[in-house]
Protein backbone atom coordinates (compact mmCIF):
# COMPACT_ATOMS: atom_id res chain seq x y z
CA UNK A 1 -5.46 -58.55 11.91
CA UNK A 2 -6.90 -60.54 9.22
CA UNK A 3 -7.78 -63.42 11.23
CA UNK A 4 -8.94 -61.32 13.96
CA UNK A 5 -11.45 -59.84 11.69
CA UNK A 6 -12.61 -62.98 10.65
CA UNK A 7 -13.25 -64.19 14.30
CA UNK A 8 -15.05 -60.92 14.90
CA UNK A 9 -17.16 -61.26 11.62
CA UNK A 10 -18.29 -65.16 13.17
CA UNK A 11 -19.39 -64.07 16.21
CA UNK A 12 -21.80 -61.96 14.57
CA UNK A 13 -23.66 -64.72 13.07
CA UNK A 14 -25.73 -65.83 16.27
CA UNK A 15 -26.17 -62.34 17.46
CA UNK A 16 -27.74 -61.13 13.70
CA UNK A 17 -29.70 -64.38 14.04
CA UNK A 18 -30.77 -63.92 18.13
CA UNK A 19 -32.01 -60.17 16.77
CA UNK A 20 -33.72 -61.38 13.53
CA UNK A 21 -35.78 -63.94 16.23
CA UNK A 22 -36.37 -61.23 18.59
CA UNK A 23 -37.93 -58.74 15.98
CA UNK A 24 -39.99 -61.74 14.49
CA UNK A 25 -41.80 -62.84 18.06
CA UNK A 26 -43.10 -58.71 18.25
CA UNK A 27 -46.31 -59.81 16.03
CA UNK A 28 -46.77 -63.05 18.06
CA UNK A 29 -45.68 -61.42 21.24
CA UNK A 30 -48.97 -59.30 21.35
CA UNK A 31 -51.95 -60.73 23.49
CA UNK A 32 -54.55 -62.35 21.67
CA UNK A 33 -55.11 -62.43 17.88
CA UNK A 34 -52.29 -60.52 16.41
CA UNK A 35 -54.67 -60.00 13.45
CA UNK A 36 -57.31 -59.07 15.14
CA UNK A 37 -54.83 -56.40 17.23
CA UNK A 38 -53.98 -55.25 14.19
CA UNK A 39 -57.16 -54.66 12.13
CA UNK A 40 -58.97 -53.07 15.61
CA UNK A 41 -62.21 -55.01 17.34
CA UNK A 42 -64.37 -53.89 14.11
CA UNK A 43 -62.90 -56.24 12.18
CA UNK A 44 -64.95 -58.60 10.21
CA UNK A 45 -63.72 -62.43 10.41
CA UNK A 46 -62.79 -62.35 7.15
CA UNK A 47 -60.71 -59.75 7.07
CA UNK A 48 -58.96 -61.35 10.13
CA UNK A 49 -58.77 -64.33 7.64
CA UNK A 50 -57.38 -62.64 5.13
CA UNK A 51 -54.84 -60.59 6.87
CA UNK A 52 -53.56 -64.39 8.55
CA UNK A 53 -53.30 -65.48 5.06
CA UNK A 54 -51.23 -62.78 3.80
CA UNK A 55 -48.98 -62.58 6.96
CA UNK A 56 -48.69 -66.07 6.84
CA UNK A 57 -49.70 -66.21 10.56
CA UNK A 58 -51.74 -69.70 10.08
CA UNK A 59 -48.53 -71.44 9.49
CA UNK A 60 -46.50 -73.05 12.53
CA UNK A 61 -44.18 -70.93 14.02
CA UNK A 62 -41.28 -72.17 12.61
CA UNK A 63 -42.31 -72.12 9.57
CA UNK A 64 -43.30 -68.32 9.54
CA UNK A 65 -39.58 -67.75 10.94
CA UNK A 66 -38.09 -69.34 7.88
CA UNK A 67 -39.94 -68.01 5.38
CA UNK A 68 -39.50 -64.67 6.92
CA UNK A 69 -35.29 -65.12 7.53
CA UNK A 70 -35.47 -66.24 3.52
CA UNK A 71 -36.97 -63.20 2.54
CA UNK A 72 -34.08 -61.06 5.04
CA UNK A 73 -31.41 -63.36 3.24
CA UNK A 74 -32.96 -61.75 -0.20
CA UNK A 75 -33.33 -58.43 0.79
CA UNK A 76 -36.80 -58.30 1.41
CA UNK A 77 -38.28 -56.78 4.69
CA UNK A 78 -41.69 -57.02 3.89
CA UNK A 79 -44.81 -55.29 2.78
CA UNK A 80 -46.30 -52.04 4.84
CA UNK A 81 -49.57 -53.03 5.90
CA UNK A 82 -50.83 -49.21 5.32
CA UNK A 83 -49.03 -48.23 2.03
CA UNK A 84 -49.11 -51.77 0.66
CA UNK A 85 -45.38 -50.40 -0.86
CA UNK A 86 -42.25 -52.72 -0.31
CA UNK A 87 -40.57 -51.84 3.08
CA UNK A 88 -37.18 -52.18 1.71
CA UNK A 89 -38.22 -49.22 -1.07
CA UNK A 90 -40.17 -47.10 1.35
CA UNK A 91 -37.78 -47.09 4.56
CA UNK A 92 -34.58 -46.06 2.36
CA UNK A 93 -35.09 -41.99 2.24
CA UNK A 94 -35.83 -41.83 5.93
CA UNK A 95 -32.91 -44.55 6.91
CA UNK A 96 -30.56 -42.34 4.55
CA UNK A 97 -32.08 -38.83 6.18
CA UNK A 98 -31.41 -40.11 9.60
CA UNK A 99 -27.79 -41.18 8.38
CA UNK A 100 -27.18 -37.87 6.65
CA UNK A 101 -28.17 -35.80 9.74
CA UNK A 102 -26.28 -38.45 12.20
CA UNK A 103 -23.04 -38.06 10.13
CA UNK A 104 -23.02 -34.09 10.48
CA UNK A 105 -23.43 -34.40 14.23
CA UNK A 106 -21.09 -36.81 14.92
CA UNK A 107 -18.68 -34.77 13.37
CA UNK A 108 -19.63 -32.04 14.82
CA UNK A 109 -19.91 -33.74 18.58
CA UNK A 110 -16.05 -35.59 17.83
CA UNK A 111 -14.25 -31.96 16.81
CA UNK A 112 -15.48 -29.83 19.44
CA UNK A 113 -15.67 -32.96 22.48
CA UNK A 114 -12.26 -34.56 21.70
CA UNK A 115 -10.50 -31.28 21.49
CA UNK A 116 -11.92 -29.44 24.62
CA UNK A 117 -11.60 -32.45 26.47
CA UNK A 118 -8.14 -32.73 25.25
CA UNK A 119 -7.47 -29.12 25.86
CA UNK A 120 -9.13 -29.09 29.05
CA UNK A 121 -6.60 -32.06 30.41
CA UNK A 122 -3.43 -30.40 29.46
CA UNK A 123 -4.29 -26.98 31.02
CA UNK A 124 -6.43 -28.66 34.45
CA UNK A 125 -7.85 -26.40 36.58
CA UNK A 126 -7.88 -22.97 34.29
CA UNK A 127 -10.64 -21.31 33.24
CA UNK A 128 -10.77 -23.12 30.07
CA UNK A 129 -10.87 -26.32 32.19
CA UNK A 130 -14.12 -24.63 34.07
CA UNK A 131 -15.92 -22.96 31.30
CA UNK A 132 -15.42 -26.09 28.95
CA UNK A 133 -16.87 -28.72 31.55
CA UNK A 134 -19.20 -26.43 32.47
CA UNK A 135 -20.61 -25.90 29.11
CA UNK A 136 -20.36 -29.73 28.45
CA UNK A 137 -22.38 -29.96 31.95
CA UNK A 138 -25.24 -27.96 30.89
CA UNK A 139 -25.14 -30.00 27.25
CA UNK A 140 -25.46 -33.51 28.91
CA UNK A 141 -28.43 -32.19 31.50
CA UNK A 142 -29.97 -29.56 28.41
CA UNK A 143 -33.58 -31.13 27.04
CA UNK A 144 -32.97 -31.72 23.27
CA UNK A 145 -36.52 -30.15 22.43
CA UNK A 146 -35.62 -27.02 24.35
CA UNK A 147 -32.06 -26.47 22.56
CA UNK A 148 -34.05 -27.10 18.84
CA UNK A 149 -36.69 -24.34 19.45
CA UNK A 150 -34.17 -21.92 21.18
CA UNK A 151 -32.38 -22.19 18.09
CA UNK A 152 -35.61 -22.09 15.70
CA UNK A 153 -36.24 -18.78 17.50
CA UNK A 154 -33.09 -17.67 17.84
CA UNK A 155 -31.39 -18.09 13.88
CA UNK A 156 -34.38 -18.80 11.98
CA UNK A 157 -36.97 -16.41 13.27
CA UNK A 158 -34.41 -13.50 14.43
CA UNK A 159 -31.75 -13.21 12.97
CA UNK A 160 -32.83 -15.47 9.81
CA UNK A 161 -29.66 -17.28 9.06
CA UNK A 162 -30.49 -20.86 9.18
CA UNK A 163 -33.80 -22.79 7.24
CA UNK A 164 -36.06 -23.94 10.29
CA UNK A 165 -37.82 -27.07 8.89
CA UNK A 166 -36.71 -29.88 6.14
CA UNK A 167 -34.06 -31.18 4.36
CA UNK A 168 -34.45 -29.08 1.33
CA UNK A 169 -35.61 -25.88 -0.44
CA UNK A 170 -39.02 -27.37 -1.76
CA UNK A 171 -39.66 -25.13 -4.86
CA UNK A 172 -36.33 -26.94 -5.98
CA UNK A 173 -35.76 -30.10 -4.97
CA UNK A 174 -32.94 -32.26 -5.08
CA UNK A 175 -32.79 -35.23 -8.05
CA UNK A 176 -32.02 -37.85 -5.52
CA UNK A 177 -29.32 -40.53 -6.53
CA UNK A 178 -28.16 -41.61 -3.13
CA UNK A 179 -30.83 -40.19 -1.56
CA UNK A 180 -27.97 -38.11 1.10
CA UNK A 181 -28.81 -34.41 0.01
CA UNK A 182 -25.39 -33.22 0.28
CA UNK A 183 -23.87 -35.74 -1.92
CA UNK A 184 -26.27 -36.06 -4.54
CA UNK A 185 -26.74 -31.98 -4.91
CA UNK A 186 -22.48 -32.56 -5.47
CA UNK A 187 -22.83 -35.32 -7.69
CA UNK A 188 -25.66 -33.25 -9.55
CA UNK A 189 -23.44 -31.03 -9.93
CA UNK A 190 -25.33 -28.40 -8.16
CA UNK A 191 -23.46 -26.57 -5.38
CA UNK A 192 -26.13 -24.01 -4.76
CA UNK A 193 -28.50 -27.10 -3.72
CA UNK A 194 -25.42 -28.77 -1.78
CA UNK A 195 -24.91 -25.17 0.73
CA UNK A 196 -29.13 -25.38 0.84
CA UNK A 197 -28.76 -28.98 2.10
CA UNK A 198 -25.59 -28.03 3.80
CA UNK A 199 -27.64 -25.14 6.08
CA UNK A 200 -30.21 -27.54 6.45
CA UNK A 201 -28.50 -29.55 8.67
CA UNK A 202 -26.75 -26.77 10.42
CA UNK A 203 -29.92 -26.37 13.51
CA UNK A 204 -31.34 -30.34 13.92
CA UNK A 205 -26.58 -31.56 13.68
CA UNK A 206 -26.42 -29.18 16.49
CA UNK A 207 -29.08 -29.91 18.74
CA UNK A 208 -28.48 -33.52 18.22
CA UNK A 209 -24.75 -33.72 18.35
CA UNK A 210 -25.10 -30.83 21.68
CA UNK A 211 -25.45 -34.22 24.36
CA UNK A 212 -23.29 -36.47 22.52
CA UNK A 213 -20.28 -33.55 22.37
CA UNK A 214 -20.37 -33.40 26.18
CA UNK A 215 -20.21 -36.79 26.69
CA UNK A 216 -16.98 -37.19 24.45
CA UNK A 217 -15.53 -33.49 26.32
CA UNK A 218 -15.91 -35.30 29.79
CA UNK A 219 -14.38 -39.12 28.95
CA UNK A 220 -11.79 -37.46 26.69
CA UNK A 221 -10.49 -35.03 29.45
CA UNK A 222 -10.65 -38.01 32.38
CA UNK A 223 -9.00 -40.30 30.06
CA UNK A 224 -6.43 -37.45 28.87
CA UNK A 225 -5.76 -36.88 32.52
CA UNK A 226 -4.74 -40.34 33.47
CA UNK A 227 -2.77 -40.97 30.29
CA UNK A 228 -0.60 -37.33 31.09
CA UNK A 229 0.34 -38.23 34.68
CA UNK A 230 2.32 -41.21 33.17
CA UNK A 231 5.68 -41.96 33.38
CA UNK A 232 6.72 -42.02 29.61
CA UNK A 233 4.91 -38.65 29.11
CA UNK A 234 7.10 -37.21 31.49
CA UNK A 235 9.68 -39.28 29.74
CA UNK A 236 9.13 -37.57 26.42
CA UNK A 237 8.21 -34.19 27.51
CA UNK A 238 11.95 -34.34 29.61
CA UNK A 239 13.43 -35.38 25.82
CA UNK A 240 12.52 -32.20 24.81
CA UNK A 241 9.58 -32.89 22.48
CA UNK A 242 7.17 -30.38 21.11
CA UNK A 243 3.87 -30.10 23.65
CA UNK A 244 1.72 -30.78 20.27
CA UNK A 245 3.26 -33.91 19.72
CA UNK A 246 3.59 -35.05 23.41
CA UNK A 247 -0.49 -34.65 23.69
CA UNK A 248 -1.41 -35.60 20.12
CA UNK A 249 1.08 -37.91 18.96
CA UNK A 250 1.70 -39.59 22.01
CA UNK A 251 -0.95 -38.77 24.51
CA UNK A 252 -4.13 -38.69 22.95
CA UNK A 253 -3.27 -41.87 21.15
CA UNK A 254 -2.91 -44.12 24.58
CA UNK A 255 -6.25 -42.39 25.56
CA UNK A 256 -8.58 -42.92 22.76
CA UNK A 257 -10.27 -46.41 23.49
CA UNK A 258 -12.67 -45.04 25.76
CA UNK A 259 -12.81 -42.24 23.64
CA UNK A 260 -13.36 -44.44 20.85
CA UNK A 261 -16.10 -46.06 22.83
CA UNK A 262 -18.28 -43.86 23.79
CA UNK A 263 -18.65 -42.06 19.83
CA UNK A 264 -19.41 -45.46 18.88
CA UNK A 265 -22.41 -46.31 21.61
CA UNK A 266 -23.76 -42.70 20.72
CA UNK A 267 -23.29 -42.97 16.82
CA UNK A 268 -25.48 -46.46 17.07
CA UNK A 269 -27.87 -44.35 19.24
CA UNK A 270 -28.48 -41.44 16.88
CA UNK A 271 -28.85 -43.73 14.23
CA UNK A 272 -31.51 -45.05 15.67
CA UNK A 273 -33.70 -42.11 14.93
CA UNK A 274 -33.93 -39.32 17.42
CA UNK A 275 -37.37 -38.86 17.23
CA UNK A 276 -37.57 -35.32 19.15
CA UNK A 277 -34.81 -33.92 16.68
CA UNK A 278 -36.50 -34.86 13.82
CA UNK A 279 -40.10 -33.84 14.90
CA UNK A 280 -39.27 -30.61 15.63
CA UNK A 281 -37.47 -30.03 12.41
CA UNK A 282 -39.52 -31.68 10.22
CA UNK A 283 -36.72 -34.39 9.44
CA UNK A 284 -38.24 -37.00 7.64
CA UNK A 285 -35.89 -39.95 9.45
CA UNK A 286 -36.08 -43.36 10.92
CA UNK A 287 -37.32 -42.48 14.08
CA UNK A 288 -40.21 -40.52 12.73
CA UNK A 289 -40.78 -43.45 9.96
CA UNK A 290 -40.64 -46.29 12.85
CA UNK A 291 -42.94 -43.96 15.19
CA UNK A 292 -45.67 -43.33 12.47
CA UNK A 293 -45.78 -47.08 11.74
CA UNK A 294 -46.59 -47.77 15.64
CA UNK A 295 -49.17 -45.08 15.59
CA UNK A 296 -50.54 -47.04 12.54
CA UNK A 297 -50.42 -50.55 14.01
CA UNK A 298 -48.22 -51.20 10.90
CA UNK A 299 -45.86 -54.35 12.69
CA UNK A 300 -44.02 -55.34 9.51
CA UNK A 301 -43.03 -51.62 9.28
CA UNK A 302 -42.27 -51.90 13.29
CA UNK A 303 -40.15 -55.36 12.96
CA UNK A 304 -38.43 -53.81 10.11
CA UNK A 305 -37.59 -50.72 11.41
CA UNK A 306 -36.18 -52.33 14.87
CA UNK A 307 -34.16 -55.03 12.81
CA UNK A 308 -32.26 -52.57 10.92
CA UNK A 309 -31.44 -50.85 13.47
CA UNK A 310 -30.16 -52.87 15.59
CA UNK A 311 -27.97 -54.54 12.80
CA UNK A 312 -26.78 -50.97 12.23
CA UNK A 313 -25.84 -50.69 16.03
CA UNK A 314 -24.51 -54.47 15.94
CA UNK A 315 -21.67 -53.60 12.84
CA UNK A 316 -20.84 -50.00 14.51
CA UNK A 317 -19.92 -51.85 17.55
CA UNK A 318 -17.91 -54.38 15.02
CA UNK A 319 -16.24 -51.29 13.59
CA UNK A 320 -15.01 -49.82 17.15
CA UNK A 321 -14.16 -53.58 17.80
CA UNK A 322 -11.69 -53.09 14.54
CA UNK A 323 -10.22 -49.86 15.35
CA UNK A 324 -9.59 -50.90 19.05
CA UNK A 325 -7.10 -53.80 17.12
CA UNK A 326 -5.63 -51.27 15.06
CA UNK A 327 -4.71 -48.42 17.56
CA UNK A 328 -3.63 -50.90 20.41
CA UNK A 329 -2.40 -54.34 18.79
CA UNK A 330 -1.91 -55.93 21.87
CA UNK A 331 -6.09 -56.30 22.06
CA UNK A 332 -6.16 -58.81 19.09
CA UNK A 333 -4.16 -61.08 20.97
């Protein structure tokens, strides 16, 4: 396992350094004087001179791509062009909001998808089977930005249950420490301010887990269905075991690779901002933070943004790699 890891953790090295090239060509990528693209035609030519200088865009190429890989290697993503405030300071809240809100629909996507799916494979063809893959139907096809106001309407404005907008109450914030609501209101000591956070989440986890919890219904109950028509199923269910453990235990356990897979393609997507989710509830995330900075012509704040998210996706897909080696030991070899 060990050394498995290890060859795992190498191959990541050109692919971090492939992305960290990739993300640097975006400012000299765009036509003409990146510069001037950035500053707008009114520019004077000595703020285009200026703005070279501090870029560092009158130095050769390669040059630019070390100095900017030695600033990665110490943490350092840059200066926003608009704020003028480190990148690595300024993206944190929004990187840690998206996280936050990614975690509670994940969770919420794995629970209800793997189970229904599961439960929709052992009893094929009832009307659990129909209603379940129905309802996972209409999730997968269901616009994201239709689901988030239908709920707005529905348990914010109606019946009042759920906080529309935000992350938290603002006439009492939360003293950030981590900056993931939930954990700092808990490590504040503050459970009032963890259930705020906590019902916070509740609308924007929902509509963004909604697609992602069909997906996992419909390749849980497929793969389900192939693993139960096996022999040794039949084998163990003939031996008398309990119908929990034969599904569980022994079932679910030969089917959750592809399982596996798919939460860990659509964990790397939410994390990389779902920018209708958080724009209709006011979620101050990556995708919003990454978005602005476009709108803004901010490209240090775009190259940023893009790099850490694709690492992100690049060491979920390591992790999947990991637990595919643990549940089926046969892969490592």
């Amino acid at each position: 396992m060990i050394s498995y890891t290890i060859r795992r953790l190498l191959l990541l090295i050109p692919v971090l350094i492939g992305m960290s090239l990739i993300t640097f060509s975006i400012v000299h990528l765009i036509p003409g004087n990146p510069a001037q693209t950035i500053l707008g035609e009114q520019a004077t030519p000595q703020a285009i001179a200026d703005l070279e200088e501090r870029l560092g865009l009158n130095e050769p190429y390669f040059v630019q791509y070390g100095q900017y890989m030695l600033g990665l290697v110490q943490g350092d993503l840059g200066t926003s062009l608009r704020t003028n405030n480190s990148i690595s300071q300024e993206m944190w809240p929004y990187l840690a909001a998206t996280i936050e809100l990614t975690i509670f629909a994940m969770i919420f996507a794995v629970i209800i998808g793997v189970n229904a799916g599961i439960i929709s494979a052992w009893k094929q063809n009832s009307w659990f089977d129909y209603v379940s893959m129905l309802i996972a139907l209409i999730g997968v096809s269901m616009p994201i930005f239709w689901l988030g106001l239908m709920q707005q309407w529905w348990f914010a404005q109606e019946l009042g249950w759920l906080p529309a907008f935000g992350r938290e109450n603002p006439r009492d914030p939360v003293i950030s420490i981590t900056n993931l609501n939930v954990l700092d209101s808990l490590l504040n000591g503050r459970l009032d301010q963890m259930w705020t956070s906590f019902k916070h989440l509740i609308l924007p986890g929902i509509a963004l887990g909604t697609i992602p919890m069909a997906i996992i219904a419909r390749m849980t109950r497929s793969s389900m269905l192939e693993v139960l028509r096996s022999d040794y199923i039949r084998t163990i269910e003939a031996k008398g075991s309990k119908t929990f453990s034969v599904i569980y235990r022994h079932g679910f356990k030969n089917a959750v690779i592809p399982v596996l897979t798919v939460v860990g393609l659509q964990t790397g997507t939410l994390l990389g901002g779902a920018i209708l989710t958080e724009t209709i509830f006011s979620w101050p995330g990556i995708g919003r933070y990454v978005f602005e900075a476009i709108g803004n012509r901010d490209y240090p704040v775009i190259q940023s943004g893009i790099l850490v998210i694709a690492t992100m996706f690049v060491f979920i897909n390591l992790i999947v790699d990991l637990l595919y080696s643990y549940i089926d030991p046969r892969i490592k070899y």
